[in-house]
C-alpha atoms as a PDB file:
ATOM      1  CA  UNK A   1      -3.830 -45.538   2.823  1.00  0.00           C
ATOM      2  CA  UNK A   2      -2.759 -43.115   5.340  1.00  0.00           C
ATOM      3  CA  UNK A   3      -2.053 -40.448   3.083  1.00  0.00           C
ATOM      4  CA  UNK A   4      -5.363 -40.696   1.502  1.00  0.00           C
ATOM      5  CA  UNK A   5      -7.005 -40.464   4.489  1.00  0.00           C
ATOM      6  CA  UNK A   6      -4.971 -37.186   6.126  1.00  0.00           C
ATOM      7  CA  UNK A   7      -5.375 -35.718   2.397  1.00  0.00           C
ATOM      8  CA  UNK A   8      -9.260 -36.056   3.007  1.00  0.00           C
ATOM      9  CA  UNK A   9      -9.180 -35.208   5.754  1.00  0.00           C
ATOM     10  CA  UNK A  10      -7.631 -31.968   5.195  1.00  0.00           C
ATOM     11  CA  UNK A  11      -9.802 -31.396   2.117  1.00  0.00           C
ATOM     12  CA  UNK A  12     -12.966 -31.697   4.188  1.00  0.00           C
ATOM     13  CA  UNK A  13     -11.050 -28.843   6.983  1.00  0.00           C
ATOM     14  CA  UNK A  14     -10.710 -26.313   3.833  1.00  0.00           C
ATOM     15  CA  UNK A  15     -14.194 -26.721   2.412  1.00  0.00           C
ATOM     16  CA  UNK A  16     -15.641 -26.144   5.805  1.00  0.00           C
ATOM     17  CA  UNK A  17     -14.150 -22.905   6.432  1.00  0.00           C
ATOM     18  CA  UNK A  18     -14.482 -22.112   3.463  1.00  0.00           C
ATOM     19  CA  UNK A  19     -18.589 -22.338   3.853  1.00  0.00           C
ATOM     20  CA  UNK A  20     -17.478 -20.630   7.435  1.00  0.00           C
ATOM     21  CA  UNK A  21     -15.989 -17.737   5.729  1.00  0.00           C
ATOM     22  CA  UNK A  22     -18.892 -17.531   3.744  1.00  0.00           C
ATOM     23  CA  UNK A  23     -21.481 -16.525   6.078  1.00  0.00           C
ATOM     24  CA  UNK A  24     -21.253 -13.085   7.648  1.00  0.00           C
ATOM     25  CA  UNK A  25     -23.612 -13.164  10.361  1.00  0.00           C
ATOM     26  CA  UNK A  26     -23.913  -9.559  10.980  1.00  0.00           C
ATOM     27  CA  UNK A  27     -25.793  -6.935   8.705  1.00  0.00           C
ATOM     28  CA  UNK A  28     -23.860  -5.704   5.792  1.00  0.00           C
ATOM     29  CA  UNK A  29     -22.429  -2.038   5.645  1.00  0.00           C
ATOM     30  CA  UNK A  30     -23.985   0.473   3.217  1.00  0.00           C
ATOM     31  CA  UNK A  31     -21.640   1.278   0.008  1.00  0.00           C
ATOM     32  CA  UNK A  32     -19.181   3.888   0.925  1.00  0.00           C
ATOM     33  CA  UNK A  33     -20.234   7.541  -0.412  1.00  0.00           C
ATOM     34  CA  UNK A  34     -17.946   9.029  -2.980  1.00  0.00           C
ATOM     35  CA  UNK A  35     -16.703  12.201  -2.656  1.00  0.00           C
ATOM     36  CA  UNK A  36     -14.061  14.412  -4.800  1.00  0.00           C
ATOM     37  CA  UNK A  37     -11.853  13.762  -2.099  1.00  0.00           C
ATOM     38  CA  UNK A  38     -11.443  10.207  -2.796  1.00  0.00           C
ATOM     39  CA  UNK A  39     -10.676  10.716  -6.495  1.00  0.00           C
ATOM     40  CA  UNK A  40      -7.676  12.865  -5.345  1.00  0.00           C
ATOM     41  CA  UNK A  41      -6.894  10.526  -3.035  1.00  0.00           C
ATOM     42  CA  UNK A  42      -6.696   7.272  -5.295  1.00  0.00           C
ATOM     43  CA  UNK A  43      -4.960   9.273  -8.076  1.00  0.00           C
ATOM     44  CA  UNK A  44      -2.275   9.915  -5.775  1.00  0.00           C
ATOM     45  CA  UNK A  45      -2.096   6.536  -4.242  1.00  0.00           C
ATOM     46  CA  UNK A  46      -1.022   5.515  -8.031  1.00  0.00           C
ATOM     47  CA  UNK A  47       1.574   8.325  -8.775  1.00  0.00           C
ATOM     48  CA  UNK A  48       2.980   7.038  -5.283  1.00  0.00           C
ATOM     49  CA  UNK A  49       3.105   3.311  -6.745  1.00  0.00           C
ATOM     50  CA  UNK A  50       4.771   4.246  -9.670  1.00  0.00           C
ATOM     51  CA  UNK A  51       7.759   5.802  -7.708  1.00  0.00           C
ATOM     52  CA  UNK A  52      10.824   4.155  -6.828  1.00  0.00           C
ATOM     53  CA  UNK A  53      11.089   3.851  -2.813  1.00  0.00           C
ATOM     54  CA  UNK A  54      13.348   6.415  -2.752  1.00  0.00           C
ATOM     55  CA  UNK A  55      11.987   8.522  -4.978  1.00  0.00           C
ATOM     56  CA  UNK A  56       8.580   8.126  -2.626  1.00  0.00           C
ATOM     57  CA  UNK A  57      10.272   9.138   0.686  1.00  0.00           C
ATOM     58  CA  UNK A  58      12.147  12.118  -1.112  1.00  0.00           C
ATOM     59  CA  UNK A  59       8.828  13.437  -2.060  1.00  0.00           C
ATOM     60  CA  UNK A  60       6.773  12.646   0.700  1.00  0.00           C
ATOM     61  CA  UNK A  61       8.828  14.300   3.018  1.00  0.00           C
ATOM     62  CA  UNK A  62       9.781  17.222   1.891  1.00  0.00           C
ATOM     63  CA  UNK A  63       6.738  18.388  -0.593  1.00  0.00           C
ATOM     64  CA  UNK A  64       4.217  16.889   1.700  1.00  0.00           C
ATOM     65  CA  UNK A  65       5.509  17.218   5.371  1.00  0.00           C
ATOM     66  CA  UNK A  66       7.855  20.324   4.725  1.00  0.00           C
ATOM     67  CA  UNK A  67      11.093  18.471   5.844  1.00  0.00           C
ATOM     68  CA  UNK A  68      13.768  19.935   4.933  1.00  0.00           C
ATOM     69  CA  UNK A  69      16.548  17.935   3.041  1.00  0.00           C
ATOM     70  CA  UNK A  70      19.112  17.675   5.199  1.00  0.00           C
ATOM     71  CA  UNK A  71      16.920  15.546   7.672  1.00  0.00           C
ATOM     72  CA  UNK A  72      15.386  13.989   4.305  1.00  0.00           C
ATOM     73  CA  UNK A  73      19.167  12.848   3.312  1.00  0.00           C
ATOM     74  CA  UNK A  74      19.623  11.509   6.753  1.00  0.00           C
ATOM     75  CA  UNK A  75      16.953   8.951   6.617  1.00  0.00           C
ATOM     76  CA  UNK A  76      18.127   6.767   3.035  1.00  0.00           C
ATOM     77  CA  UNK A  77      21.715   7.551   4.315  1.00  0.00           C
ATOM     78  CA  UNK A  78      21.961  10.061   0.916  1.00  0.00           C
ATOM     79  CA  UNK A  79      23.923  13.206   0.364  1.00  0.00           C
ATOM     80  CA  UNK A  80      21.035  16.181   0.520  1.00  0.00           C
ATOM     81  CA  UNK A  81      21.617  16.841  -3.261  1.00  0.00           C
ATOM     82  CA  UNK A  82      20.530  13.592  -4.501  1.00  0.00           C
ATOM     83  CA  UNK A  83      17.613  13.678  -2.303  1.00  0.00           C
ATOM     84  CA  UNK A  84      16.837  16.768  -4.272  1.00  0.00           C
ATOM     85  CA  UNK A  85      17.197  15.144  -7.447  1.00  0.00           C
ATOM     86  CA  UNK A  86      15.006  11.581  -6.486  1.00  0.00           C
ATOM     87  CA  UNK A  87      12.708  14.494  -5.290  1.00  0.00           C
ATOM     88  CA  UNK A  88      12.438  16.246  -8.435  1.00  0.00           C
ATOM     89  CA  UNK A  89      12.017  13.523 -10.399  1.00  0.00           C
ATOM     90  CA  UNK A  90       9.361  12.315  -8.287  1.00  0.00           C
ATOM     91  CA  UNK A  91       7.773  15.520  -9.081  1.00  0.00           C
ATOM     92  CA  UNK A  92       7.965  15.386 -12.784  1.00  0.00           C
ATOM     93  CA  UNK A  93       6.557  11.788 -12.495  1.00  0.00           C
ATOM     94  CA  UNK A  94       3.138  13.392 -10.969  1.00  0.00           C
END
């Protein structure tokens, strides 16, 4: 009996925020405005997924923020050549 009610209970909480989530009571935002920017954007966003997260820092640091890879090798705790190699296959993933 006790369970039933607390289950019930807790069914009725849910469906009320639920309804609560459901009604936005401000005024709703115009669709964002696409741009060729955004393309470039989202196609890199999925060459990044498909990376390893080595592979990722590798190539983000030193193709995109110019680090150099002895302070690349330093952060995964990697010699500075295989940080050149997780970086170059990075690259031949993109």
């Amino acid at each position: 009996m006790l369970a039933r009610i607390v289950t019930r209970l807790c069914l009725d909480h849910i469906k009320s925020a639920r309804v609560h989530r459901e009604i936005y009571p401000g005024t709703w935002l115009p669709e964002p405005v696409e741009d060729e920017d955004d393309d470039l954007t989202l196609t890199l966003m999925m060459v990044l997924e498909r990376l390893s997260p080595l592979e990722r820092t590798a190539f983000l640091l030193h193709d995109v923020f110019d680090v150099n890879f002895e302070e690349v090798a330093r952060i995964p705790d990697r010699d500075p050549a295989s940080c050149r190699q997780l970086a170059s296959r990075a690259r031949s993933c993109a």
